[in-house]
Protein backbone atom coordinates (compact mmCIF):
# COMPACT_ATOMS: atom_id res chain seq x y z
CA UNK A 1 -47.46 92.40 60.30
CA UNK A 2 -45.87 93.02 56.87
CA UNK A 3 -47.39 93.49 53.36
CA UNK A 4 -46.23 90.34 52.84
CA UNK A 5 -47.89 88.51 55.78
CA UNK A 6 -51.09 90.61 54.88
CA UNK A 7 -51.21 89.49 51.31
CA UNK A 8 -51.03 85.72 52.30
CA UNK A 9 -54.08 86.58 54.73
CA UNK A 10 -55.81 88.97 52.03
CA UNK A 11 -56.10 85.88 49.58
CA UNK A 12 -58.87 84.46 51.49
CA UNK A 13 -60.74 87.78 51.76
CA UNK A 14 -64.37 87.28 49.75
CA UNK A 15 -64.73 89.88 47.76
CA UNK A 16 -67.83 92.38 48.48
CA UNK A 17 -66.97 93.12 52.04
CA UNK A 18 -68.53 89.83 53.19
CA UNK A 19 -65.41 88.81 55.85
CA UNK A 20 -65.19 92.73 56.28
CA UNK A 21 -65.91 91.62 60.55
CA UNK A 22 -64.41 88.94 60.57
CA UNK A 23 -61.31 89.03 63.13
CA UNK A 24 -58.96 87.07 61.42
CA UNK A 25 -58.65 89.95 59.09
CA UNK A 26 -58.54 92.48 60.65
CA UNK A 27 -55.33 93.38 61.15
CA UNK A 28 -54.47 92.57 57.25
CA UNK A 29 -57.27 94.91 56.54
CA UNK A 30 -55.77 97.91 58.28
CA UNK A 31 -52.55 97.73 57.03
CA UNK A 32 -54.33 97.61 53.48
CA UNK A 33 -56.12 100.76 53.75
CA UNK A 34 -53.08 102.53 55.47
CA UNK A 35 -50.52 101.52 52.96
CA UNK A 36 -51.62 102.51 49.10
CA UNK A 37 -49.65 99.97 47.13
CA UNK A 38 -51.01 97.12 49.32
CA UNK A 39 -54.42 98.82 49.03
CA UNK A 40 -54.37 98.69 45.18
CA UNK A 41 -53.11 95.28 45.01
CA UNK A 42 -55.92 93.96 47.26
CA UNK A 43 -58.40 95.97 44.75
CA UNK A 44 -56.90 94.02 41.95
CA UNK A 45 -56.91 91.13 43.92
CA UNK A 46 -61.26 91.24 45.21
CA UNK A 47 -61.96 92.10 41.06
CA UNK A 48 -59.90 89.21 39.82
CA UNK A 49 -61.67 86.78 42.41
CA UNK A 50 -65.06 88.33 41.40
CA UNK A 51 -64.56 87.25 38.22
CA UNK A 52 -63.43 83.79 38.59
CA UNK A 53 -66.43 83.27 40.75
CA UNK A 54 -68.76 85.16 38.06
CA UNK A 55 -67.43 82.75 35.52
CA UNK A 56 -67.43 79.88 37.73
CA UNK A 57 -71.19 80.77 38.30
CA UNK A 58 -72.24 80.61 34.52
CA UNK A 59 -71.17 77.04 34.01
CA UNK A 60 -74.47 74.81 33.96
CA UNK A 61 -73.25 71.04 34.88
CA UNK A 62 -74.06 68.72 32.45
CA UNK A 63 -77.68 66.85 32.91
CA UNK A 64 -75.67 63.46 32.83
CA UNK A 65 -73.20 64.64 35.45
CA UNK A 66 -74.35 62.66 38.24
CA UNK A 67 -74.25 59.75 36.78
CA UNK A 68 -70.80 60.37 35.18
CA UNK A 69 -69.59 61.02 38.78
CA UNK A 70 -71.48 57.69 40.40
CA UNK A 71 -70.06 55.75 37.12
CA UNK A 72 -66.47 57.06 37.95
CA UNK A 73 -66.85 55.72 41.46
CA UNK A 74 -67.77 52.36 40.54
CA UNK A 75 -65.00 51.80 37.93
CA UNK A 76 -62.21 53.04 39.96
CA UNK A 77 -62.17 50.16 41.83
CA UNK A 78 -61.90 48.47 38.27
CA UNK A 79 -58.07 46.67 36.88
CA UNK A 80 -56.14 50.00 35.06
CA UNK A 81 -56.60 48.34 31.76
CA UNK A 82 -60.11 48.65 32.11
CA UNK A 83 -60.92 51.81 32.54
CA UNK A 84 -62.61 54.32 30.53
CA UNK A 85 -63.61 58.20 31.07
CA UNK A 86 -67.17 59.63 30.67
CA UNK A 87 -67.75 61.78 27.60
CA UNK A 88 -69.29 64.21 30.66
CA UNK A 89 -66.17 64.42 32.34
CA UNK A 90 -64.05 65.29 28.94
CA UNK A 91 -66.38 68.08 28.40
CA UNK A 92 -66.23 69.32 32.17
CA UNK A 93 -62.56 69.17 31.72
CA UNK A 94 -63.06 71.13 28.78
CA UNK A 95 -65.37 73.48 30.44
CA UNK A 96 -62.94 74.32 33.14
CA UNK A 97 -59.50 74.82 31.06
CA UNK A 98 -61.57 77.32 29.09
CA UNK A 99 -62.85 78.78 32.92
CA UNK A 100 -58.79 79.33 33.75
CA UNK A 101 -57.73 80.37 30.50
CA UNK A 102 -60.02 83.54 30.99
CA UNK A 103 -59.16 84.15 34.17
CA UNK A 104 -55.49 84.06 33.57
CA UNK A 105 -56.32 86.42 30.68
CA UNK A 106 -58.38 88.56 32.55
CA UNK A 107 -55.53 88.84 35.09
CA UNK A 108 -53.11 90.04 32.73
CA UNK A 109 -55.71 92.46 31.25
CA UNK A 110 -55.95 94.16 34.78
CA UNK A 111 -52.26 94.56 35.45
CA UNK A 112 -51.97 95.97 31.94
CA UNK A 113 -54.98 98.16 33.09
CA UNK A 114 -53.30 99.07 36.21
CA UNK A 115 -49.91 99.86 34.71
CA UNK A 116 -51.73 103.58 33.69
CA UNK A 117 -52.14 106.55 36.09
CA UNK A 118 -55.73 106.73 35.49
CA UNK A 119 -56.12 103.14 36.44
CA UNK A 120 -53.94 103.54 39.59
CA UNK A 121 -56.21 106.66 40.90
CA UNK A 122 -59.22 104.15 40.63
CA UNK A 123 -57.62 101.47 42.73
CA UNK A 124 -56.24 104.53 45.68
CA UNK A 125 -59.70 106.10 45.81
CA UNK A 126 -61.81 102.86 46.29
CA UNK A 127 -58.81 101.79 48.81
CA UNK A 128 -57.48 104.85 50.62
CA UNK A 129 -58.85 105.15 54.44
CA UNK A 130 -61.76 107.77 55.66
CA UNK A 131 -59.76 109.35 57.33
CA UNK A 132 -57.31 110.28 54.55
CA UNK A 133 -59.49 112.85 53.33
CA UNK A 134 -58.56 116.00 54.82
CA UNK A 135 -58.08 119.86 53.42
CA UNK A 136 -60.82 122.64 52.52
CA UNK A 137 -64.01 121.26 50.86
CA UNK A 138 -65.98 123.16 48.22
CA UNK A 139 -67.62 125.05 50.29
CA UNK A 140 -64.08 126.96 51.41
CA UNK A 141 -63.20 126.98 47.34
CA UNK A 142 -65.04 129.68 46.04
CA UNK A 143 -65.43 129.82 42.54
CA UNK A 144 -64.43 126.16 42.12
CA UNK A 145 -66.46 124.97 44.59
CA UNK A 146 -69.36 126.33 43.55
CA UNK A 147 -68.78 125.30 40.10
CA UNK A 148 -68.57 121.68 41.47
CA UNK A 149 -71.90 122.23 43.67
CA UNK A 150 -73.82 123.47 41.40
CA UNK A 151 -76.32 120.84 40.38
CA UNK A 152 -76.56 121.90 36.84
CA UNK A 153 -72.74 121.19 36.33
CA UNK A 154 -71.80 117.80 34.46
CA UNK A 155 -68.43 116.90 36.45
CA UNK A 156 -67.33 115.69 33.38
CA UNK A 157 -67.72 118.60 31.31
CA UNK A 158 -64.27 118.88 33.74
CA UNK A 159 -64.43 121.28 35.80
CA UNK A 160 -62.17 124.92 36.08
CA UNK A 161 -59.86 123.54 38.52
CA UNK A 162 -55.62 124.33 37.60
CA UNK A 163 -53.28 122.31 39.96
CA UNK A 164 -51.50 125.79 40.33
CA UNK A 165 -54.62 127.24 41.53
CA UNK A 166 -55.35 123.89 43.69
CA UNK A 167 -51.84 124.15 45.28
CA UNK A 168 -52.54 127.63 46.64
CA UNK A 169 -56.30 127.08 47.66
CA UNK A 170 -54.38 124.10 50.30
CA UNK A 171 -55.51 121.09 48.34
CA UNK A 172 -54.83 117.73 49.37
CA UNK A 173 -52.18 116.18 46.62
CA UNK A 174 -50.88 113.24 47.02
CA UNK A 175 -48.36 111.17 44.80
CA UNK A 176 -49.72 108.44 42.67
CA UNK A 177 -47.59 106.36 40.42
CA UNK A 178 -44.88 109.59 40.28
CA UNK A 179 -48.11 111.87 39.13
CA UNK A 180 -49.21 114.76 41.58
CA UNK A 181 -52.89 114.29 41.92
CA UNK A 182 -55.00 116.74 43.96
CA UNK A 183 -58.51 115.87 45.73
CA UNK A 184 -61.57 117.57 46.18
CA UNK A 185 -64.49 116.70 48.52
CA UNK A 186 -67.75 118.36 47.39
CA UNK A 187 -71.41 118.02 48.16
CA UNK A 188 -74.43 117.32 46.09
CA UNK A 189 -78.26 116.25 47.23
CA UNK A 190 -76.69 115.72 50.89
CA UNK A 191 -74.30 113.27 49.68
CA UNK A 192 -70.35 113.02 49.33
CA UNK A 193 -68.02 112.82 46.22
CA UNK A 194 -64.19 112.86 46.18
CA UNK A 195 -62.69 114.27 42.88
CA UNK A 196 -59.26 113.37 42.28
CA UNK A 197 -57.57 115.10 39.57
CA UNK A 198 -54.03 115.45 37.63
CA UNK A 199 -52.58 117.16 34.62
CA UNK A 200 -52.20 114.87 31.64
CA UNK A 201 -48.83 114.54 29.71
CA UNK A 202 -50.70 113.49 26.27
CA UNK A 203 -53.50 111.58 24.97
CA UNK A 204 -57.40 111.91 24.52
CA UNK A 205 -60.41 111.58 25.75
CA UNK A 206 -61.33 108.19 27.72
CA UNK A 207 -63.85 107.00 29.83
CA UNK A 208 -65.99 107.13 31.87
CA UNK A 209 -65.24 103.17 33.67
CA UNK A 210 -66.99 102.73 36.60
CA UNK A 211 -65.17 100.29 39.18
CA UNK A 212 -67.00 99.51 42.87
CA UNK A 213 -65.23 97.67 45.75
CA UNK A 214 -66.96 97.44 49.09
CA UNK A 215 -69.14 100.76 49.83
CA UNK A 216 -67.53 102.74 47.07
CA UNK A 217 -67.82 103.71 43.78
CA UNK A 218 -65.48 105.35 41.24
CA UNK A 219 -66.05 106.46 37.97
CA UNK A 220 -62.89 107.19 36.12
CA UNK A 221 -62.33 109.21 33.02
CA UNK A 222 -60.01 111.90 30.83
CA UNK A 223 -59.94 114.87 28.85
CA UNK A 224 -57.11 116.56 26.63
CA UNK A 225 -55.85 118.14 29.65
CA UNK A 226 -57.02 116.10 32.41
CA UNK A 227 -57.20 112.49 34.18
CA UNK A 228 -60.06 112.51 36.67
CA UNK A 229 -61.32 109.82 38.98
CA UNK A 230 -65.03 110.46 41.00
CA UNK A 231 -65.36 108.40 43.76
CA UNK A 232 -68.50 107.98 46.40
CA UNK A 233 -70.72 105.51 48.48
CA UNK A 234 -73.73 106.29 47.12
CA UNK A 235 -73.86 104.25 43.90
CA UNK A 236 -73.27 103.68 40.36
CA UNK A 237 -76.67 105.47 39.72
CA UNK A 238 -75.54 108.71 41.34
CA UNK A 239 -72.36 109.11 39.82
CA UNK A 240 -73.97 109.02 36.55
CA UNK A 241 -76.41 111.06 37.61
CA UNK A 242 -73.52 114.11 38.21
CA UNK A 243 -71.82 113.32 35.58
C-alpha cells in the first residue's frame, strides 16, 4: 500500500480513535504512524473533520422543518411552473453555505498553521509510533534530567537543555521540516512525557496550544531561544499541571 492508497482509505477514518479496530484500516493506519509526512497529514485531516462535525452539531433545524420537507414532497410531483420553495429551506440553504464557508476557512487556517516548525512538531509527536521513542531517559541525563523531574520545575520556564549538550548525552534527534529537533522522555507522578525541542532562528515567545488526537496530548510552545512541543497520554489537565 502507498501513501496514496492510504489517504483514500484514511478519509473515512472518524476522528477520536473510534474505527481505531476496525480491519479495514488497519493497514492504512500503520503506514501512517510509520511514515511522518503521512502521519501529519492524517492529524490535519481527524482536526479538520472534527470540526466540520462540531459545526455541523451546533445547527438547530428549524421548528417548521418537517413540514417544509413533507411540503417539498407533495409539490414535486407539481407542473415546473408551479413550484415554489419553503422560506425553511432558503434559510437551511443559508445555514449550510455559511457551515462550508468555515470549514473551508478553517482548512486553510490549519495548513497556514502547519506551514511553521512548531506546528509540524505538534502533528509528529501526536502521530509518530511507540516504538519510535528510543535513547537515554532522564534518569541517564544527569543534571538535565533531574531538572526535568523535579516536580517543582515549570517545563516551560524551558528547561537547561543545549542541542550541543543533547547531541553528546545520545539524544534522539530527528529531522522535522529541515529543523534538527531532539527528544526527551522524562517521568513525573508515575506518568510519561516526551519533550521535543529545537533551536529557534528568530522570533518570540508563543504558546502554549494544546492539540489532542487519539490517546495523546501535546502542548506546544516557544521562547527566544527555543521551540518546544510536550506531548503525553495522560491529559490536557496534566500537561498544565507541569507546565
Amino acid at each position: 500500500m502507498n501513501n496514496e492508497q492510504a489517504r483514500f482509505i484514511l478519509r473515512a477514518y472518524r476522528p477520536g480513535g473510534r474505527d481505531a479496530a476496525e480491519p479495514a484500516f488497519a493497514e492504512a493506519l500503520a503506514q501512517a504512524r510509520s511514515d511522518p509526512a503521512l502521519g501529519v497529514w492524517l492529524v490535519k485531516e481527524q482536526a479538520l473533520d472534527a470540526a466540520v462535525a462540531a459545526k455541523l452539531r451546533a445547527i438547530t433545524p428549524p421548528p417548521e422543518l418537517r413540514e417544509a420537507i413533507l411540503a417539498g414532497s407533495r409539490v414535486s410531483f407539481a407542473p415546473v411552473g408551479r413550484r415554489r420553495w419553503a422560506p425553511s429551506w432558503l434559510a437551511m440553504a443559508a445555514v449550510l453555505a455559511l457551515v462550508i464557508t468555515g470549514a473551508a476557512t478553517w482548512r486553510l487556517v490549519v495548513a497556514g498553521r502547519g506551514a511553521t516548525g512548531l506546528d509540524r512538531m505538534a502533528a509528529f509527536a501526536l502521530a509518530e509510533p511507540d516504538s519510535a521513542h528510543t535513547g537515554p531517559v532522564a534518569s541517564q541525563l544527569g543534571t538535565l534530567g533531574a531538572w526535568l523531574q523535579d516536580p517543582v520545575n515549570r517545563i516551560s520556564s524551558g528547561p537547561p537543555a543545549d542541542p550541543a549538550q543533547l547531541r553528546q548525552l545520545g539524544c534522539r534527534a530527528v529531522n522535522i521540516a529541515g529543523q534538527e529537533v531532539f527528544e526527551v522522555c522524562f517521568q513525573r507522578q508515575g506518568g510519561w512525557y516526551h519533550l521535543y525541542l529545537t533551536r529557534r532562528a528568530q522570533g518570540g515567545a508563543a504558546g502554549p496550544v494544546f492539540r489532542e488526537a487519539g490517546r495523546r496530548t501535546v502542548a506546544a510552545w516557544a521562547d527566544e531561544k527555543f521551540s518546544y512541543v510536550l506531548m503525553t497520554e495522560r491529559g490536557i489537565e496534566a500537561l498544565r499541571g507541569i507546565l
